[in-house]
Protein backbone atom coordinates (compact mmCIF):
# COMPACT_ATOMS: atom_id res chain seq x y z
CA UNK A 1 -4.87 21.68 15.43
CA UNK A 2 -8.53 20.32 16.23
CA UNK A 3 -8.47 17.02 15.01
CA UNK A 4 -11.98 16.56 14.21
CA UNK A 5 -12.65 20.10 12.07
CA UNK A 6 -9.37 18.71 9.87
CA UNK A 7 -11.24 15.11 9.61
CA UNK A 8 -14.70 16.49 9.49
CA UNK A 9 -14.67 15.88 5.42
CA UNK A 10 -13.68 12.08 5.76
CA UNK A 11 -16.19 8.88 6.25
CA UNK A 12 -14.18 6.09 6.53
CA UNK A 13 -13.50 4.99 10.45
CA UNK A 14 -10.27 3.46 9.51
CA UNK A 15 -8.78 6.01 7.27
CA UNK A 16 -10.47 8.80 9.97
CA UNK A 17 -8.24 7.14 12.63
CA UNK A 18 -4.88 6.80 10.62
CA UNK A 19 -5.14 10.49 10.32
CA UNK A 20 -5.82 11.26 13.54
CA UNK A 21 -2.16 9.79 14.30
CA UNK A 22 -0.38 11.87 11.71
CA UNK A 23 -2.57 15.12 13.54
CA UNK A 24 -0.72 13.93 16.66
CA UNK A 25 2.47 13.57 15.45
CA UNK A 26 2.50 17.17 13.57
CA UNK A 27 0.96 18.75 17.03
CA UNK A 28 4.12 17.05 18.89
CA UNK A 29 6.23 18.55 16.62
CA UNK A 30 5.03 21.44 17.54
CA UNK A 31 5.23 21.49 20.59
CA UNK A 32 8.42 20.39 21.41
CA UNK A 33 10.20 20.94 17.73
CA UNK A 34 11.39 18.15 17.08
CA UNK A 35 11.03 15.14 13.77
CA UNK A 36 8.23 12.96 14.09
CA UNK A 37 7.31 10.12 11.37
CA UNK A 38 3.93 8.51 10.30
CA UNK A 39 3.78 4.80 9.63
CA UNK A 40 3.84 3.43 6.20
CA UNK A 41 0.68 4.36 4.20
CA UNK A 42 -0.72 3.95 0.91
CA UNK A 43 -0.91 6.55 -1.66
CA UNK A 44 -4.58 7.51 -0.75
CA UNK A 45 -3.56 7.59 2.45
CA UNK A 46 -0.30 9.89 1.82
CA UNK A 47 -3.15 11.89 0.05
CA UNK A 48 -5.16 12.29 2.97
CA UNK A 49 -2.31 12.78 5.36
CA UNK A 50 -0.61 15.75 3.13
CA UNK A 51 -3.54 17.08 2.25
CA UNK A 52 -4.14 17.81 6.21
CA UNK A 53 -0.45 18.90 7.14
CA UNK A 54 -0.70 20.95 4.66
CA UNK A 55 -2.93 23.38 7.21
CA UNK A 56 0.11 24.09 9.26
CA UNK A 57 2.13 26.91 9.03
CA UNK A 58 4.55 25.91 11.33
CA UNK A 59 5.68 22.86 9.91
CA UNK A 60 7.14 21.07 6.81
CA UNK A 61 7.27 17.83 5.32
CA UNK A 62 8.53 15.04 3.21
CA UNK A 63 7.24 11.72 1.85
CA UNK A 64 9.77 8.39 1.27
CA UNK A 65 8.73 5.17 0.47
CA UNK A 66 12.50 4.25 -0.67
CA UNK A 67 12.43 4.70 -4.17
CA UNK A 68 10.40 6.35 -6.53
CA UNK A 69 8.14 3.82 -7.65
CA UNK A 70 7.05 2.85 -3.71
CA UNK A 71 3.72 1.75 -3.18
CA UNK A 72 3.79 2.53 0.52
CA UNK A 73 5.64 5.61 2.12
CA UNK A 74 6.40 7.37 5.59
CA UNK A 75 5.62 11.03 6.09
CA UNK A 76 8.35 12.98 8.09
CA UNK A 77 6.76 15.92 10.26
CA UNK A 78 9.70 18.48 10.98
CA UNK A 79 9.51 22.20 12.02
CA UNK A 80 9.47 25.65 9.20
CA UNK A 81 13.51 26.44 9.98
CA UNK A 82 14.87 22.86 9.43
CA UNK A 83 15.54 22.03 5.87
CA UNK A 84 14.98 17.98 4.46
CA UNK A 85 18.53 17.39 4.08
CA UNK A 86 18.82 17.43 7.90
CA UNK A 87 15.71 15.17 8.47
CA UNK A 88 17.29 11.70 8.83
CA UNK A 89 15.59 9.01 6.69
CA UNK A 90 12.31 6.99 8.98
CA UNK A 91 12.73 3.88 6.95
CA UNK A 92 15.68 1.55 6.21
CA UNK A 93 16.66 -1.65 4.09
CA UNK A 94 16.96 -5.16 4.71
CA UNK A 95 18.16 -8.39 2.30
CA UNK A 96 16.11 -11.67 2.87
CA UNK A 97 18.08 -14.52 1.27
CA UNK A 98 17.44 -17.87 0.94
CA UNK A 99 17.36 -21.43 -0.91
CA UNK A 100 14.40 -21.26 -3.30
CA UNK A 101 15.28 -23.33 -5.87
CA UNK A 102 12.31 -26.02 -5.26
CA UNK A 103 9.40 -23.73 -4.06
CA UNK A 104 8.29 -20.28 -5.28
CA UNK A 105 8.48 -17.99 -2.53
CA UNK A 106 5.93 -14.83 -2.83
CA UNK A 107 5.00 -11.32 -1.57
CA UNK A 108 2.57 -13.27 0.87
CA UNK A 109 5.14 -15.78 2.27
CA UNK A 110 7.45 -12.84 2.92
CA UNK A 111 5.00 -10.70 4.30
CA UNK A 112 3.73 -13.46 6.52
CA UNK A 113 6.98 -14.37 8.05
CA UNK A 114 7.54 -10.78 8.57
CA UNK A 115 4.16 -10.51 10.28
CA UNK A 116 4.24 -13.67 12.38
CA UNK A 117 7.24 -11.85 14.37
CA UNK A 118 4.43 -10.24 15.67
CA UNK A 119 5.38 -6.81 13.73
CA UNK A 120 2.55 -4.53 12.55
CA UNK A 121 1.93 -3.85 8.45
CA UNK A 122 2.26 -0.49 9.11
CA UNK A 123 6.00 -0.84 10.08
CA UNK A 124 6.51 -2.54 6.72
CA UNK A 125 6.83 -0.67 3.14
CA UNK A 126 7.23 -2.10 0.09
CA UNK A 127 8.73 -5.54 -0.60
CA UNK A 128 10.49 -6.09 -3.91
CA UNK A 129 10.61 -9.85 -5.17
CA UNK A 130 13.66 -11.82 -6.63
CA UNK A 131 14.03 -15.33 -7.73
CA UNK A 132 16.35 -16.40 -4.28
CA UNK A 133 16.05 -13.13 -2.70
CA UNK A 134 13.32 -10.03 -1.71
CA UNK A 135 14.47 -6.68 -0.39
CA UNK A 136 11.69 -5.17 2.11
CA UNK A 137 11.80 -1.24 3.58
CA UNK A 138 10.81 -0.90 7.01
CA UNK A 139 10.32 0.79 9.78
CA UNK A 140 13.87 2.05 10.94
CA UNK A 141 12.58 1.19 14.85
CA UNK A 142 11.93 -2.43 13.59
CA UNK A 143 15.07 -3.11 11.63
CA UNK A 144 17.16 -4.74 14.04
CA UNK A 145 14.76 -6.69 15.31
CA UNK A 146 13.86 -8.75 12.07
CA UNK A 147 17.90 -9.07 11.01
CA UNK A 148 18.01 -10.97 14.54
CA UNK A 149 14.47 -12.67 14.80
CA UNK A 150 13.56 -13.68 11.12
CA UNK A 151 14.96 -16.98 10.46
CA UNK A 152 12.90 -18.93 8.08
CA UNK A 153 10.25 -18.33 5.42
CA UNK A 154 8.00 -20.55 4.04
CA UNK A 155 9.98 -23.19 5.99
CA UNK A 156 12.88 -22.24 3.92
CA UNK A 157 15.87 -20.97 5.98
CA UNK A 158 17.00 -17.73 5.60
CA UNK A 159 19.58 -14.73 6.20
CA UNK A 160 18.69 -11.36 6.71
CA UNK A 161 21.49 -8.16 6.25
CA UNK A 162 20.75 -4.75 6.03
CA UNK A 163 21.67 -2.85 2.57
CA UNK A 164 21.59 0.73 1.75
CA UNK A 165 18.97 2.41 -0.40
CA UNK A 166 21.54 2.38 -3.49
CA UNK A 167 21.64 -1.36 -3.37
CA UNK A 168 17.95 -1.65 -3.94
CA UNK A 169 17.08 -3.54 -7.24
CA UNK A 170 13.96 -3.15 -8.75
CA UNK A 171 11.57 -6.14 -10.12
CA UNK A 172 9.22 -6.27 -12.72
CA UNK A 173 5.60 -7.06 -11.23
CA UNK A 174 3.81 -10.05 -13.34
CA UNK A 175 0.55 -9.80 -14.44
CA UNK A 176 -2.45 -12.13 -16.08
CA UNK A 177 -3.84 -10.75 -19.29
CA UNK A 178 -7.35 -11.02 -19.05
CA UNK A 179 -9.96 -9.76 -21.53
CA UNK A 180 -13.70 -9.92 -21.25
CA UNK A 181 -17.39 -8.09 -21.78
CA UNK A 182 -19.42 -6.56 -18.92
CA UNK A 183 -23.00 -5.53 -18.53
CA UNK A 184 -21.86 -1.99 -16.67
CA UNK A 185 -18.91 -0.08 -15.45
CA UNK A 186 -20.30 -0.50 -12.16
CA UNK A 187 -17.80 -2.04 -9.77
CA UNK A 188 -20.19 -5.12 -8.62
CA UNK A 189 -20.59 -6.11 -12.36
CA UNK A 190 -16.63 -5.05 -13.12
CA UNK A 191 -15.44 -7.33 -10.06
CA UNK A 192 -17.69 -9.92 -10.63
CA UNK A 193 -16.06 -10.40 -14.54
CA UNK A 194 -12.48 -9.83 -13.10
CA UNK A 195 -12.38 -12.33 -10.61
CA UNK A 196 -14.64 -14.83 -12.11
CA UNK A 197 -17.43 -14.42 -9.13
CA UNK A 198 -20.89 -14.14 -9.09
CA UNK A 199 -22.58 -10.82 -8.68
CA UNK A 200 -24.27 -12.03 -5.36
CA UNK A 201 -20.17 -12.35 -4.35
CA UNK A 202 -18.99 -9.51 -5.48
CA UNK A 203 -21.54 -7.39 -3.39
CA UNK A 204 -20.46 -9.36 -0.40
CA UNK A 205 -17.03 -8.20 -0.79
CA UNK A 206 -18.00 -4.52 -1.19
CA UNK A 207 -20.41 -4.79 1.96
CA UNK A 208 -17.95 -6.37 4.15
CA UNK A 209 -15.50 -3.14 3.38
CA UNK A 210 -12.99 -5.67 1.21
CA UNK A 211 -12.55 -3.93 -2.05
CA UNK A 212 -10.27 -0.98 -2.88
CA UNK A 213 -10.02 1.30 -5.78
CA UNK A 214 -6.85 3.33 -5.84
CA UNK A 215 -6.37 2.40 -2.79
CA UNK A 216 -9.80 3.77 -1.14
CA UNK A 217 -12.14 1.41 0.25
CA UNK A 218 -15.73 1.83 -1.69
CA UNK A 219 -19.09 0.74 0.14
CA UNK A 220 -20.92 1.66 -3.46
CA UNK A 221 -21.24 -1.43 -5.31
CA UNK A 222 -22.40 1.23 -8.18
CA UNK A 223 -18.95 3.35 -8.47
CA UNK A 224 -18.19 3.60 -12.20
CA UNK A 225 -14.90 2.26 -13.12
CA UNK A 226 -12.58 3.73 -15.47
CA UNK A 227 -9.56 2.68 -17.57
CA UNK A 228 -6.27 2.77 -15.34
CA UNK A 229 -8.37 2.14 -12.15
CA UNK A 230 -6.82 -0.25 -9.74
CA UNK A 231 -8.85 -2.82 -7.69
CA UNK A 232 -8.13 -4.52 -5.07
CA UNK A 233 -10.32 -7.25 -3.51
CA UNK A 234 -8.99 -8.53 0.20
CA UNK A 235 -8.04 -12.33 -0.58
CA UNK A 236 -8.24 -12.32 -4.33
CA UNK A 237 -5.52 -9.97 -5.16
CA UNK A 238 -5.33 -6.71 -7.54
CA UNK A 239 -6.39 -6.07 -10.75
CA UNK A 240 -5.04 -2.85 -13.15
CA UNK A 241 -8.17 -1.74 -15.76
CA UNK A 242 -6.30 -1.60 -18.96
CA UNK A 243 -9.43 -0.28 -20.84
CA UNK A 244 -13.26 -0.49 -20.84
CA UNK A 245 -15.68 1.20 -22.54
CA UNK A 246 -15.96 0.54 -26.29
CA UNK A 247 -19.18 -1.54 -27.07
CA UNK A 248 -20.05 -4.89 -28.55
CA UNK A 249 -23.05 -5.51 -31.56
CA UNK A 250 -25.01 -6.54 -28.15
CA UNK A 251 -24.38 -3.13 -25.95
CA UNK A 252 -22.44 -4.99 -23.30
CA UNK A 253 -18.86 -3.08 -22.60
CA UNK A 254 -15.56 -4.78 -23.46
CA UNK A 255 -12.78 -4.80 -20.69
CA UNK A 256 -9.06 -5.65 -20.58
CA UNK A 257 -7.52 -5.78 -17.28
CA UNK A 258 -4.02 -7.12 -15.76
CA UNK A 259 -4.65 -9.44 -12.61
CA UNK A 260 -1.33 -9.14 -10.95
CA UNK A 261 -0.21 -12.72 -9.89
C-alpha cells in the first residue's frame, strides 16, 4: 500500500512518520506472511494506526496494551487465515522492587531509569505504581535486557523479575482537585488557569508543539475545550477537564479539572 495516499489526510510530521512504520510492517506481512508488531502507541495513535490497516484486505489485527485500562498499546499485523489466538503476545511483564520506605519513587524515576539503559519510550507501555514496587509492560525484544541491566532507581537498589499478565495489579492514579473561572474555552486561556501560567506561557507551550489533548498534539492555541478533555503539557504534567461551561454573574466560565500528581 502507497504510503503517502494512506497518510495524505494527516499534518503532524511526527504522527505522519509513526504511521509510516506500521504501513511497513503490514506491507511485510504481506509479503512474506508472517506477524509483525508496532511499537507502543497512544490511543490517538492506535486510532490513526487502525484506522489505516483497516484498508487491507489481506490482513488482520489486534491491539494489547496488557490490560484493559492501558494507556499505551502494541498493534499485531498478522495475515486473513491466522486467527488471534495463534498470534503470540508482542509485549511482556516485569516486577521492579525495591526499598522505598524514605523517598517516594514516581512514574518519572521509573521511567528514567528505564530510559537511561539507553531503551527507547516506544519499547515501554504502561507503568503501574505501588508503594515499594511498579510493574511496567514492555517490549517483549527488550525484556531480558532490563531484568539483567536495571539495577537501581532513583539511587535506590532494586530487583527486577518477570511476572505474567495475571499477576498484574492495578493502582489507583492520584489526582489534585482544582477548581477555577476562565475567560474562554480556548486552550491558551484553559492552560493558562490549569497550570497557574501566564497566557504569554501558555502560547509558548502550544507553539513549541508541547501540549496534547487526547493525546493529539494541537498548534491552535484557540481549540475549544470540553468537559472530559485531557491535557497534557510536556514538563507540567496532565490535567482531566471535569467540567466547564456554566457561567458566573460576570460571564467568565467556571472549570473543575483533576491535575494528576
Amino acid at each position: 500500500m502507497d504510503k503517502l495516499t494512506l497518510t495524505n489526510h494527516i499534518r503532524d510530521i511526527d504522527l505522519k512518520n509513526k504511521m509510516f512504520k506500521v504501513i511497513d510492517k503490514a506491507n511485510g506481512c504481506m509479503k512474506n506472511y508472517d506477524v509483525r508488531f508496532t511499537e507502543f502507541m497512544n490511543p490517538f495513535e492506535v486510532t490513526n494506526a487502525t484506522s489505516i490497516l483497516n484498508s487491507y484486505t489481506d490482513i488482520k489485527y489486534g491491539i494489547d496494551g496488557g490490560f484493559n485500562e492501558a494507556e499505551r498499546s502494541v498493534v499485531s499485523i498478522y495475515p486473513y487465515y491466522m486467527e488471534s489466538d495463534d498470534v503470540e503476545a508482542g509485549i511482556r511483564f516485569l516486577q521492579v522492587e525495591g526499598n522505598f520506605k524514605f523517598k517516594s519513587i514516581s512514574h518519572k524515576d521509573y521511567l528514567g531509569a528505564i530510559l537511561n539503559l539507553g531503551i527507547k519510550r516506544e519499547k515501554i507501555g504502561d507503568i503501574i505504581i505501588h508503594d515499594e514496587f511498579c510493574q511496567v509492560v514492555v517490549d517483549k525484544d527488550i525484556c531480558d535486557f532490563v531484568i539483567m541491566n536495571l539495577e537501581k532507581v532513583s539511587r535506590n537498589t532494586v530487583k527486577v523479575t518477570e511476572i505474567s499478565r495475571d499477576d498484574l495489579i492495578m493502582s489507583d492514579h492520584k489526582y489534585k482537585e482544582k477548581s477555577m473561572t476562565v475567560q474562554a474555552d480556548r486552550l491558551d486561556c484553559v492552560i493558562s488557569a490549569v497550570y497557574d501560567i501566564s497566557r504569554q506561557d501558555s502560547l509558548k507551550y502550544i507553539s513549541a508543539n508541547k501540549v496534547h489533548v487526547n493525546f493529539e498534539s494541537i498548534s491552535s492555541k484557540s481549540k475549544s475545550i470540553k468537559s472530559g478533555d485531557l491535557i497534557s503539557v510536556r514538563g507540567k504534567g496532565r490535567v482531566e477537564i471535569e467540567d466547564i461551561g456554566e457561567l458566573t454573574k460576570k460571564g467568565r466560565l467556571k472549570l473543575k479539572a483533576r491535575l494528576l500528581v
